[in-house]
Protein backbone atom coordinates (compact mmCIF):
# COMPACT_ATOMS: atom_id res chain seq x y z
CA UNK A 1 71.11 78.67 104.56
CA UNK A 2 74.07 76.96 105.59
CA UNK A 3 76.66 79.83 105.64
CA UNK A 4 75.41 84.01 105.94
CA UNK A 5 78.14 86.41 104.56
CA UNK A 6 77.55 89.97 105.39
CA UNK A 7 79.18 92.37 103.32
CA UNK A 8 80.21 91.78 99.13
CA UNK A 9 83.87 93.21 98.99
CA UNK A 10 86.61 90.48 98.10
CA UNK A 11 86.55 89.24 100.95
CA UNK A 12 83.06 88.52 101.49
CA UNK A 13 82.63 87.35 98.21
CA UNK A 14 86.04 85.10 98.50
CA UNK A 15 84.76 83.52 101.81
CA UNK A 16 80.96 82.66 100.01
CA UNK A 17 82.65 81.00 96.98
CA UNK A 18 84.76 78.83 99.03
CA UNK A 19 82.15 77.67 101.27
CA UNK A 20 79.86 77.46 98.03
CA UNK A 21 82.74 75.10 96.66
CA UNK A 22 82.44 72.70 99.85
CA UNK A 23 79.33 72.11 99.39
CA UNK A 24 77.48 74.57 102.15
CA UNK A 25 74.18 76.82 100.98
CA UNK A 26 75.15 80.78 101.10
CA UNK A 27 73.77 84.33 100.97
CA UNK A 28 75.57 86.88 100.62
CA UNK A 29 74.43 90.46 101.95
CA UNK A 30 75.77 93.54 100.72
CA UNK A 31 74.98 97.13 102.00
CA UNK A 32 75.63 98.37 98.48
CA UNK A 33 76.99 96.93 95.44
CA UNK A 34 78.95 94.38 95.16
CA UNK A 35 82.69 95.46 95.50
CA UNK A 36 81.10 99.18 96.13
CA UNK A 37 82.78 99.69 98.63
CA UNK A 38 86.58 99.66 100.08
CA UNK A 39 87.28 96.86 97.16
CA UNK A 40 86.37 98.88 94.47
CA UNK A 41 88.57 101.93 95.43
CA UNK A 42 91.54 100.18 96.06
CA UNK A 43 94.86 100.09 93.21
CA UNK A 44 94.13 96.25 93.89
CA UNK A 45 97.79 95.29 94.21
CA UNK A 46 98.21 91.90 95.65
CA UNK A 47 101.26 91.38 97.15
CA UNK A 48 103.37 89.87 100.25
CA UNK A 49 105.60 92.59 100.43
CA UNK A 50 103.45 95.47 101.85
CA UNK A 51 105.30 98.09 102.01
CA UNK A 52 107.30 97.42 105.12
CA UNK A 53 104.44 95.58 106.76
CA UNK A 54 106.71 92.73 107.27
CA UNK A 55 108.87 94.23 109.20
CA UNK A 56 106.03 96.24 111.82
CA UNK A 57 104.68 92.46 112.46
CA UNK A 58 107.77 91.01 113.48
CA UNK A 59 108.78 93.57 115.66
CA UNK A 60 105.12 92.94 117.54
CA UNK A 61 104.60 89.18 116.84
CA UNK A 62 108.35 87.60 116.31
CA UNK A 63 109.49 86.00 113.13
CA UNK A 64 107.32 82.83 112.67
CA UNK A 65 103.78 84.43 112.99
CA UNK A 66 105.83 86.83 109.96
CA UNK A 67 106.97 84.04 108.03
CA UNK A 68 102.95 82.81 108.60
CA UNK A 69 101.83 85.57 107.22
CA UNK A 70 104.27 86.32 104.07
CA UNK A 71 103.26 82.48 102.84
CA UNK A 72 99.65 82.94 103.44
CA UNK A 73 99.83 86.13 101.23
CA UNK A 74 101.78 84.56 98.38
CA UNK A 75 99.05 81.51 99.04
CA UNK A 76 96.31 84.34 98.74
CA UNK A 77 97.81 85.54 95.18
CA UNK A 78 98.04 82.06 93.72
CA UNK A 79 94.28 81.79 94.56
CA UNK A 80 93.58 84.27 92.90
CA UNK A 81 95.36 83.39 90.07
CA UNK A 82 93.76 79.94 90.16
CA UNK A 83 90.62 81.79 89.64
CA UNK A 84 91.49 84.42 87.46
CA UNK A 85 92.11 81.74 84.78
CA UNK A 86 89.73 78.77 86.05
CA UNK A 87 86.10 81.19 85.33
CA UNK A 88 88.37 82.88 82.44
CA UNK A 89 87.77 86.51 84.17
CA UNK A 90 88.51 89.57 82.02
CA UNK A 91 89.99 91.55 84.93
CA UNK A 92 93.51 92.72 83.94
CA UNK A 93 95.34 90.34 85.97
CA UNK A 94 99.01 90.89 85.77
CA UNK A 95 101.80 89.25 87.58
CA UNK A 96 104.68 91.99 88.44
CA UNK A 97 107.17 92.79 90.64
CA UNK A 98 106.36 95.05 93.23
CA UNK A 99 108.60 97.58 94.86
CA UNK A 100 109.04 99.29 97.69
CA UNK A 101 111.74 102.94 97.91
CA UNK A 102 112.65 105.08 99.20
CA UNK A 103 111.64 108.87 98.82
CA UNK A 104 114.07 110.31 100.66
CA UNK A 105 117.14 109.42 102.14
CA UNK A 106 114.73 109.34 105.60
CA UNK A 107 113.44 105.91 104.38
CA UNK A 108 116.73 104.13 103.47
CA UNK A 109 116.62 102.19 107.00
CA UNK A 110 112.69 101.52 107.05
CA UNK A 111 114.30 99.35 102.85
CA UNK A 112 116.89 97.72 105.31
CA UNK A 113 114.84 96.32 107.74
CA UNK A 114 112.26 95.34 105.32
CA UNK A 115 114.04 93.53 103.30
CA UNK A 116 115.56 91.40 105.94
CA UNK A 117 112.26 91.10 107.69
CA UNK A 118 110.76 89.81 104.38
CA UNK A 119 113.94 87.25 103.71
CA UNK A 120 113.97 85.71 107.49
CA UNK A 121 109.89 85.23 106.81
CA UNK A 122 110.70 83.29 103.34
CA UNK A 123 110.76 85.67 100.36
CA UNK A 124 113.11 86.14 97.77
CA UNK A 125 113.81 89.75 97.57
CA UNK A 126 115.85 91.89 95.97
CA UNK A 127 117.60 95.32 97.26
CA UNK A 128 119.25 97.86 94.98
CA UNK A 129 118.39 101.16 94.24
CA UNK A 130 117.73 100.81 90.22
CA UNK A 131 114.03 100.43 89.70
CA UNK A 132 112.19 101.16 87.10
CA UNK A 133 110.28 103.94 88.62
CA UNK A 134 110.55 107.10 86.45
CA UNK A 135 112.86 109.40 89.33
CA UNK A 136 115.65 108.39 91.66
CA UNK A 137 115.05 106.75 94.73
CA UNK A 138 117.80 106.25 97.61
CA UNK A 139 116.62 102.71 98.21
CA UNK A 140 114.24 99.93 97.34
CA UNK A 141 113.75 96.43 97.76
CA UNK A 142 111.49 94.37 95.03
CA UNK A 143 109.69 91.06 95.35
CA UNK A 144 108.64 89.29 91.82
CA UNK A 145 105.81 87.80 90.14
CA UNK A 146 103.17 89.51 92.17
CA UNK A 147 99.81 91.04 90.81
CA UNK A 148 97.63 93.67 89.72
CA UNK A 149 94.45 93.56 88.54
CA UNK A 150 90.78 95.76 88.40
CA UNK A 151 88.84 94.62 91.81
CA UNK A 152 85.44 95.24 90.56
CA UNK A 153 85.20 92.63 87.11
CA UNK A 154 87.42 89.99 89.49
CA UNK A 155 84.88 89.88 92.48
CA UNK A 156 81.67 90.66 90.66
CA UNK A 157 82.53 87.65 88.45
CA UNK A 158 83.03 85.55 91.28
CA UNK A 159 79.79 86.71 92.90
CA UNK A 160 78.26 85.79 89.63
CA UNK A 161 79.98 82.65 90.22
CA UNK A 162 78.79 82.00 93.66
CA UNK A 163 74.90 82.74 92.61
CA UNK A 164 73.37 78.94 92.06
CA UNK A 165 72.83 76.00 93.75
CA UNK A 166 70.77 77.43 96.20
CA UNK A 167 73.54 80.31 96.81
CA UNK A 168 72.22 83.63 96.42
CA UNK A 169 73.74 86.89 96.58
CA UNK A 170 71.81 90.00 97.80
CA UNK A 171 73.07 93.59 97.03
CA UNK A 172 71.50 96.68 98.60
CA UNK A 173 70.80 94.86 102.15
CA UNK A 174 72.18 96.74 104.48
CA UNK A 175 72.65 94.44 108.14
CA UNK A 176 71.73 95.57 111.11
CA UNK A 177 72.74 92.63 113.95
CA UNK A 178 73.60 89.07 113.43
CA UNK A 179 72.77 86.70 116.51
CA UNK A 180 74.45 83.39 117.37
CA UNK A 181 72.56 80.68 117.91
CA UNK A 182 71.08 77.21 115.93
CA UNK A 183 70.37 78.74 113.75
CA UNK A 184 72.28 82.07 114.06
CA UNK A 185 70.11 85.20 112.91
CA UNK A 186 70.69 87.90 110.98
CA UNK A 187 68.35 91.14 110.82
CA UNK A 188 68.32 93.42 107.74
CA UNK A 189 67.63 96.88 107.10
CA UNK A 190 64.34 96.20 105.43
CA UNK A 191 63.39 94.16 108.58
CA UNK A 192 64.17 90.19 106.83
CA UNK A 193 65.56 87.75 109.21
CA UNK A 194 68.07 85.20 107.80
CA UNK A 195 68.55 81.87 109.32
CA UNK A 196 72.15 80.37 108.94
CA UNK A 197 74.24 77.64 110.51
CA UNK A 198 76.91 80.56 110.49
CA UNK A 199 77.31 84.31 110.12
CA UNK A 200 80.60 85.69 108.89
CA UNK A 201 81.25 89.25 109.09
CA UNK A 202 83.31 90.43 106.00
CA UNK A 203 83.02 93.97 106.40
CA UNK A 204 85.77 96.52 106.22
CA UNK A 205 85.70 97.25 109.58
CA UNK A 206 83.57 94.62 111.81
CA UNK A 207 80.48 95.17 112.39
CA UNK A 208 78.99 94.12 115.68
CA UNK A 209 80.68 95.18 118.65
CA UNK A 210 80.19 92.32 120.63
CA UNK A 211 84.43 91.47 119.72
CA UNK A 212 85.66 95.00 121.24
CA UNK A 213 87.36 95.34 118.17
CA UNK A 214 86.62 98.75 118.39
CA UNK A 215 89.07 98.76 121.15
CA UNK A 216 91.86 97.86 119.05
CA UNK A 217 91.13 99.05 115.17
CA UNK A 218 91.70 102.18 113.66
CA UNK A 219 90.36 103.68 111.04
CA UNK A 220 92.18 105.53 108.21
CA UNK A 221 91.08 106.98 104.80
CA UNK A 222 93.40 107.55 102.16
CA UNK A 223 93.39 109.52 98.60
CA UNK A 224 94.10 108.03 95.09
CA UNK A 225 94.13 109.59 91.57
CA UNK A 226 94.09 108.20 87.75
CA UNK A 227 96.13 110.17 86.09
CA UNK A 228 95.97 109.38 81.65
CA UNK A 229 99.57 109.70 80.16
CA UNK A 230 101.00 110.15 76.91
CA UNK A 231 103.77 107.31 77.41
CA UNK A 232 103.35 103.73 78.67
CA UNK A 233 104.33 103.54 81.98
CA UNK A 234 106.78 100.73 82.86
CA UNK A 235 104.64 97.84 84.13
CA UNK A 236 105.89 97.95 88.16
CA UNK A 237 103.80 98.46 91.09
CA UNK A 238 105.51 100.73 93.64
CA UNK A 239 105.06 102.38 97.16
CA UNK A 240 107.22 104.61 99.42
CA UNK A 241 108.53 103.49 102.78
CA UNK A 242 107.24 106.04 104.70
CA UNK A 243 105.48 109.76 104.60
CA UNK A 244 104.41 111.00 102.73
CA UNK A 245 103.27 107.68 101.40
CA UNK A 246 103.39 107.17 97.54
CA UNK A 247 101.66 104.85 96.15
CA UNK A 248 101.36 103.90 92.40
CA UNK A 249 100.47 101.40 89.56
CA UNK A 250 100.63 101.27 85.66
CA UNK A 251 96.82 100.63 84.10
CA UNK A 252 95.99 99.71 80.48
CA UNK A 253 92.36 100.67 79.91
CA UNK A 254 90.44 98.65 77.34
CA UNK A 255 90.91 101.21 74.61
CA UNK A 256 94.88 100.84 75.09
CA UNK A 257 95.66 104.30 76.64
CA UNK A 258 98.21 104.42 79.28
CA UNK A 259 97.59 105.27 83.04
CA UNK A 260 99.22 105.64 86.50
CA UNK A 261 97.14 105.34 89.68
CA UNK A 262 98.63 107.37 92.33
CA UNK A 263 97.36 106.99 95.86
CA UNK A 264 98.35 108.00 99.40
CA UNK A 265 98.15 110.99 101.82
CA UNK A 266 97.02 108.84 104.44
CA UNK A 267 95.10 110.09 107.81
CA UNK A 268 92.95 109.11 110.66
CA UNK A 269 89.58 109.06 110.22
CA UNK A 270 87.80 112.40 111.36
CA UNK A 271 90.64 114.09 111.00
CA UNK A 272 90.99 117.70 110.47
CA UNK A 273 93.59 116.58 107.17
CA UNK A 274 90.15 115.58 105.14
CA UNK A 275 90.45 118.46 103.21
CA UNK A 276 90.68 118.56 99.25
CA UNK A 277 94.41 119.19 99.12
CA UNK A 278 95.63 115.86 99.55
CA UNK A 279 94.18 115.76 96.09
CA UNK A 280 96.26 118.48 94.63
CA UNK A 281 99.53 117.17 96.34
CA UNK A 282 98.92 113.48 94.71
CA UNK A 283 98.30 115.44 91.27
CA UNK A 284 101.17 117.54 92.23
CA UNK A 285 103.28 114.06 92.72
CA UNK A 286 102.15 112.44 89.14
CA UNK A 287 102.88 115.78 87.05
CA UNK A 288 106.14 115.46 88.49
CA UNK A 289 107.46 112.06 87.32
CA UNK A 290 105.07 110.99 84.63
CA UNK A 291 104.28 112.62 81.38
CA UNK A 292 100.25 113.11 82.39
CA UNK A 293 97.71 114.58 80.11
CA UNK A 294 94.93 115.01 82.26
CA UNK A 295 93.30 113.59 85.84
CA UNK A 296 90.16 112.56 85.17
CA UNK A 297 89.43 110.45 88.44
CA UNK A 298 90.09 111.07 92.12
CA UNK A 299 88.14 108.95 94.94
CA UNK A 300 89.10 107.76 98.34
CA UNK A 301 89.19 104.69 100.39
CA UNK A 302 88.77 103.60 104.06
CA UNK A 303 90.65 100.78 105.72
CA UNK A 304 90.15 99.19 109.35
CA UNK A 305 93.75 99.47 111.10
CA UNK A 306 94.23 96.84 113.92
CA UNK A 307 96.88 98.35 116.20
CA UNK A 308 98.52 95.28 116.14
CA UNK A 309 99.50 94.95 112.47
CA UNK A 310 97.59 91.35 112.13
CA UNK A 311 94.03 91.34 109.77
CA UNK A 312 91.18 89.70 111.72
CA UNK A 313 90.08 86.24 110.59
CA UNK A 314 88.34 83.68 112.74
CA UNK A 315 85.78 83.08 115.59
CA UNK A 316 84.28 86.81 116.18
CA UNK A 317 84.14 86.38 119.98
CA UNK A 318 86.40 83.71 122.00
CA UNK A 319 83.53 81.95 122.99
CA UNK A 320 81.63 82.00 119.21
CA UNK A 321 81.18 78.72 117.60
CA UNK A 322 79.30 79.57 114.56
CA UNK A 323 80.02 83.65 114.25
CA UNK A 324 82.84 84.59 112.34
CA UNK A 325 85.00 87.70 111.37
CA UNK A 326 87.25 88.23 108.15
CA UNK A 327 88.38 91.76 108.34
CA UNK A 328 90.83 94.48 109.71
CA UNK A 329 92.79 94.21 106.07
CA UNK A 330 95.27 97.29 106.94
CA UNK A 331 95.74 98.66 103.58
CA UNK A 332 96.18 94.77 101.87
CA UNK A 333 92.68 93.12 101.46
CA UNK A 334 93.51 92.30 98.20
CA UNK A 335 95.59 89.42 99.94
CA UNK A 336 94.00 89.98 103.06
CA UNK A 337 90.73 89.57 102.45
CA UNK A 338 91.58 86.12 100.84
CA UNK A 339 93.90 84.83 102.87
CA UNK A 340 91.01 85.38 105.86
CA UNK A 341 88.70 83.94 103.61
CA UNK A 342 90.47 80.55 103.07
CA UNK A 343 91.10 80.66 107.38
CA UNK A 344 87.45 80.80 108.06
CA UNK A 345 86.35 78.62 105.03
CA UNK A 346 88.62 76.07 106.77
CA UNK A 347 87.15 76.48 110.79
CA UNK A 348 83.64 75.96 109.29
CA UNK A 349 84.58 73.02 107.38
CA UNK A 350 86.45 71.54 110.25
CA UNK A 351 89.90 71.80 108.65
CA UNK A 352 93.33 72.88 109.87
CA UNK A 353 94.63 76.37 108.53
CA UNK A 354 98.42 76.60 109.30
CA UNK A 355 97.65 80.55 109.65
CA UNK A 356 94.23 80.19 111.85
CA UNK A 357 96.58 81.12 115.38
CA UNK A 358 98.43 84.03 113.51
CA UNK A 359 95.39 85.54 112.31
CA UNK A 360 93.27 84.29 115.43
CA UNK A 361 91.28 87.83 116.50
CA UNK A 362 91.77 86.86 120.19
CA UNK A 363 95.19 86.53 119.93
CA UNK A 364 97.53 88.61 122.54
CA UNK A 365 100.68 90.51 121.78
CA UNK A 366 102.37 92.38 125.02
CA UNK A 367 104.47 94.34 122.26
CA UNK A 368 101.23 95.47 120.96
CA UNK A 369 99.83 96.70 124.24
CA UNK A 370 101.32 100.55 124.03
CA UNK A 371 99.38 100.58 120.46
CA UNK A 372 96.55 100.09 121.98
CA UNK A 373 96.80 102.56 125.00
CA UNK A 374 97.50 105.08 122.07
CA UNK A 375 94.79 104.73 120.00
CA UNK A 376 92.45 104.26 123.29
CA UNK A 377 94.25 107.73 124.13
CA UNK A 378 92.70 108.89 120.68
CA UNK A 379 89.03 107.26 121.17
CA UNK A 380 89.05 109.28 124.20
CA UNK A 381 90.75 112.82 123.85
CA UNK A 382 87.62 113.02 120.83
CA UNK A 383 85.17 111.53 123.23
CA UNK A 384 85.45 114.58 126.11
CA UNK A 385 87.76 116.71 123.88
CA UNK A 386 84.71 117.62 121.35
CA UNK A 387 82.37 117.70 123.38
CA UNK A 388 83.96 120.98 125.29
CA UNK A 389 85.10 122.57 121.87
CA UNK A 390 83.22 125.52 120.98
CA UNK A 391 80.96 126.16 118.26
CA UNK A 392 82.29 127.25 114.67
CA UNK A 393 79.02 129.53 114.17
CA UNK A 394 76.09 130.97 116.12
CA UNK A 395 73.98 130.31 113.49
CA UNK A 396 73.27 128.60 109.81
CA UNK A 397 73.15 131.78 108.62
CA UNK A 398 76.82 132.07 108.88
CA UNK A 399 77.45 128.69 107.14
CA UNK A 400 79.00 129.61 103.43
CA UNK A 401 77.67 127.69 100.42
CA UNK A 402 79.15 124.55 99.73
CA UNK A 403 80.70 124.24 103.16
CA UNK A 404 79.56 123.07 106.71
CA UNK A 405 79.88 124.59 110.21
CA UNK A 406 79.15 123.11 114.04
CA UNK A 407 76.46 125.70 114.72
CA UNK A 408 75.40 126.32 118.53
CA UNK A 409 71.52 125.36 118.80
CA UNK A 410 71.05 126.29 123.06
CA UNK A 411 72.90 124.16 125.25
CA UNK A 412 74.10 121.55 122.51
CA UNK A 413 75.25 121.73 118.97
CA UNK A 414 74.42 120.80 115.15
CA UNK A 415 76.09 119.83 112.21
CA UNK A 416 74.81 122.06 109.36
CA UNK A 417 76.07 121.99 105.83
CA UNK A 418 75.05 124.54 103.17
CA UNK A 419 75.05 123.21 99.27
CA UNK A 420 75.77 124.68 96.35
CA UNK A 421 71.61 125.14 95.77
CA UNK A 422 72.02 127.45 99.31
CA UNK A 423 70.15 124.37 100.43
CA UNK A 424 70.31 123.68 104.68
CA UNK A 425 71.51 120.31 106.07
CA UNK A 426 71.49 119.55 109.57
CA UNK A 427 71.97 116.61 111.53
CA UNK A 428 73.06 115.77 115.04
CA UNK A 429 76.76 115.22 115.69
CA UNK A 430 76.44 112.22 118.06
CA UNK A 431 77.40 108.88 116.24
CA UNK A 432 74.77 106.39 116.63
CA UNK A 433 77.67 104.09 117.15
CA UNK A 434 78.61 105.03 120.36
CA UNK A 435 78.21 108.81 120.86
CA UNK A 436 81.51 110.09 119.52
CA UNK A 437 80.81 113.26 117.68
CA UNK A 438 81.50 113.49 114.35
CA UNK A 439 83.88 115.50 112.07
CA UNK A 440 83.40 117.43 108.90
CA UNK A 441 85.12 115.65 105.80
CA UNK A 442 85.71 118.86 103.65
CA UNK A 443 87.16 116.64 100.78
CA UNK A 444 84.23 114.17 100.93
CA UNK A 445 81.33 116.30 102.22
CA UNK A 446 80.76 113.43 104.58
CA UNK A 447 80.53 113.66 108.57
CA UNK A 448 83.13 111.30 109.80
CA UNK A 449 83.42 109.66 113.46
CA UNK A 450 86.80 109.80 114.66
CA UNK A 451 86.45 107.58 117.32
CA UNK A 452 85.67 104.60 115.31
CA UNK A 453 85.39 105.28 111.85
CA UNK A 454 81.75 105.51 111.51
CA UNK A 455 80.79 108.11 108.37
CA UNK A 456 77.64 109.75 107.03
CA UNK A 457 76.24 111.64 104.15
CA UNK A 458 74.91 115.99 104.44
CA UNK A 459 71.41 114.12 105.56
CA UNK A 460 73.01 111.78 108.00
CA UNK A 461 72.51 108.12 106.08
CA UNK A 462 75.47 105.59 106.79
CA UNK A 463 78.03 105.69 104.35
CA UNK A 464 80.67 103.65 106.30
CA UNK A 465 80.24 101.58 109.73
CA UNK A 466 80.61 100.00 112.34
CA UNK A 467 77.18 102.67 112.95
CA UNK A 468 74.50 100.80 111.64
CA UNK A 469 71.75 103.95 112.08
CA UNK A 470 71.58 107.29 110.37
CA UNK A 471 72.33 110.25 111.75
CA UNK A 472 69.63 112.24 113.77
CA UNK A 473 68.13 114.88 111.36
CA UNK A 474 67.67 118.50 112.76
CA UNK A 475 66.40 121.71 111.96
CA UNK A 476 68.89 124.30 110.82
CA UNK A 477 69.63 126.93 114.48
CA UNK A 478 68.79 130.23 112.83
């Protein structure tokens, strides 16, 4: 193979059909499905306004590297578009404006400085407060002719797309490690070696450590709901400019019947917030302003944070000539993901990308430094921190059904979670990552590492990496 593309989101999948279309030989590997994971639980809004993204990156990079990265997002959406209509995909796509308001009266400066961020980097906003959302807002700023669209028919009929020609596209491969070299090398799950001229890395958060970007990428999961209607919901896509964050979309299904998507209640990673009422507050939220029948759907989503507001595309080390990284999407991957994809698509081909420096991962920031500290701060209050907390039980007799307890077993301690079946489940609480211990994820039933965003399932299997190895199991401390 000429070109190895671990992981099958949009970005993955984006990056492979680009290279495909140059003329190089790719596989694709995919722990999962194809646009299983963080792509496929996403409101898949693709847009360069961001909320108030614009304005967080130039306070830490300056206005050009902004301006860079506003044009490479509205050159991400026109991509898209290009292929929406070139392979005729039946995915939804709509081009709207997109909005972001204020809740409260809180937010009104956070609409300010956005929308003067986003007109010094090149777009042509709009401020007023009348929107079309369905309640009054005390600010908002709109950009047009942006998109919406379903993530899942859009990138797994471009994977379709990319299958030929000696491309191939594996699903249910989980990676292990990925060595550079001629040829680089990259080691599966099921023990197959893959021999490329170059590896990129398109996973949510990257995989291999070797960049440090666990040093400087957080990890957050977020809640969404789809909420049927009675009444159409005017076609808008919408998000508050602050906390709590509101997110929402309008959603035709194929039968005609009206939805909203409404996402947000955002929080680190192993955080003692995974609980099941962020749920009930988004519900809460949608029975407020729309006219909702019923919630049929809720699901969650994980997103790799860099501290310093810029997505990771490029070489994966500063020495790396033929490993690559397209990740680190903060929330946007929907323009992220393909604006990193057309960046390293370009450094293997040999061209110039006019955003390659912006979105360089080796880049340096001083304004970004006291982000970092923090979130090293973070890594290692968890790290010691957990390690001295106390046990939640003595025993997994005390652990109720359908919940899970950290249950002293002698000198050291065990996750145990009970199921619905009274059923034990016990693992050990050290990431295989790199020894964090993890969190219970009451509104996932997931263990979750808060150091790095690492999660498993009651039996300790990867659900989420950078960890690359299961959980150890144990027997239940009785």
């Amino acid at each position: 193979m000429d070109v190895a593309v671990v992981g099958g989101g949009i970005s993955g999948i984006v990056t492979a059909l680009l290279c495909k279309r140059d003329g190089a030989r790719v596989a694709v590997l995919e722990r999962g499905q194809i646009a299983g994971g963080a792509t496929g639980f996403t409101t898949a809004k693709a847009s360069a306004l961001q909320q108030t993204k614009l304005a967080e990156i130039e306070r830490l990079h300056g206005a050009e590297a902004t301006a860079i990265y506003a044009r490479a997002s509205l050159e991400a959406i026109e991509l898209l578009d290009r292929f929406v209509h070139e392979y005729e995909i039946d995915c939804g796509w709509e081009r709207l404006p997109d909005w972001t308001y204020a809740l409260d009266d809180t937010q009104v400066e956070a609409i300010g400085e956005q929308a003067r961020a986003a007109r010094a980097a090149g777009l042509d906003v709009v401020e007023h407060a009348a929107t079309p959302l369905p309640f009054p807002v005390s600010a908002a700023v709109r950009l047009r002719h942006q998109a919406q669209f379903n993530p899942v028919r859009l990138v797994r009929t471009l994977a379709q797309v990319v299958v030929g020609d000696d491309c191939q596209v594996f699903e249910r491969t989980p990676v292990l490690d990925a060595e550079e070299g001629s040829p680089c090398t990259v080691t599966t799950e099921q023990g197959h070696r893959v021999s490329a001229g170059a590896v990129v890395v398109c996973t949510n958060y990257p995989l291999l450590d070797r960049g440090l970007f666990f040093t400087r990428t957080e990890a957050t999961r977020s809640y969404l709901i789809a909420a049927r209607v009675y009444d159409p919901v005017e076609q808008a896509m919408a998000i508050s400019a602050g906390a709590p964050v509101r997110s929402f979309r309008s959603y035709t299904d194929p039968d005609g019947q009206p939805w909203v998507l409404v996402g947000g209640e955002g929080h680190t990673t192993g955080s003692e917030d995974a609980q099941p009422e962020r749920y009930e507050l988004l519900e809460r939220f949608a029975r407020e302003h729309f006219d909702v029948a019923r919630v049929d759907y809720r699901w969650s989503t994980q997103d790799g944070m860099p501290v310093d507001r810029l997505p990771y595309a490029g070489r994966y080390t500063a020495r790396s000539r033929h490993l690559f990284v397209n990740g680190g999407h903060q929330k946007w991957g929907m323009t992220n993901g393909v604006a990193g994809a057309r960046i390293v698509a370009d450094l293997i081909a040999g061209r110039e990308n006019a955003a390659a420096a912006t979105f360089d991962p080796h880049r340096h920031s001083l304004r970004a430094v006291p982000e970092r500290a923090k979130a090293q701060a973070w890594v290692g209050a968890h790290m010691l921190g957990d390690r001295l907390a106390p046990a939640q039980a003595s025993s997994a007799d005390d652990v109720p059904a359908a919940e899970a307890r950290v249950v002293r077993d002698g000198f050291g301690k065990v996750g145990v979670y009970r199921d619905e079946h009274e059923r034990l489940h016990a693992v050990s609480l050290r990431c295989t990552h790199l020894g964090c211990l993890v969190h219970w994820n009451a509104a996932e039933r997931s263990w979750d590492c808060p150091c790095h965003g690492s999660r498993f399932d009651i039996d300790g299997q990867v659900l989420a990496g950078p960890a690359t190895a299961p959980l150890q199991r144990r027997e239940p401390p009785t």
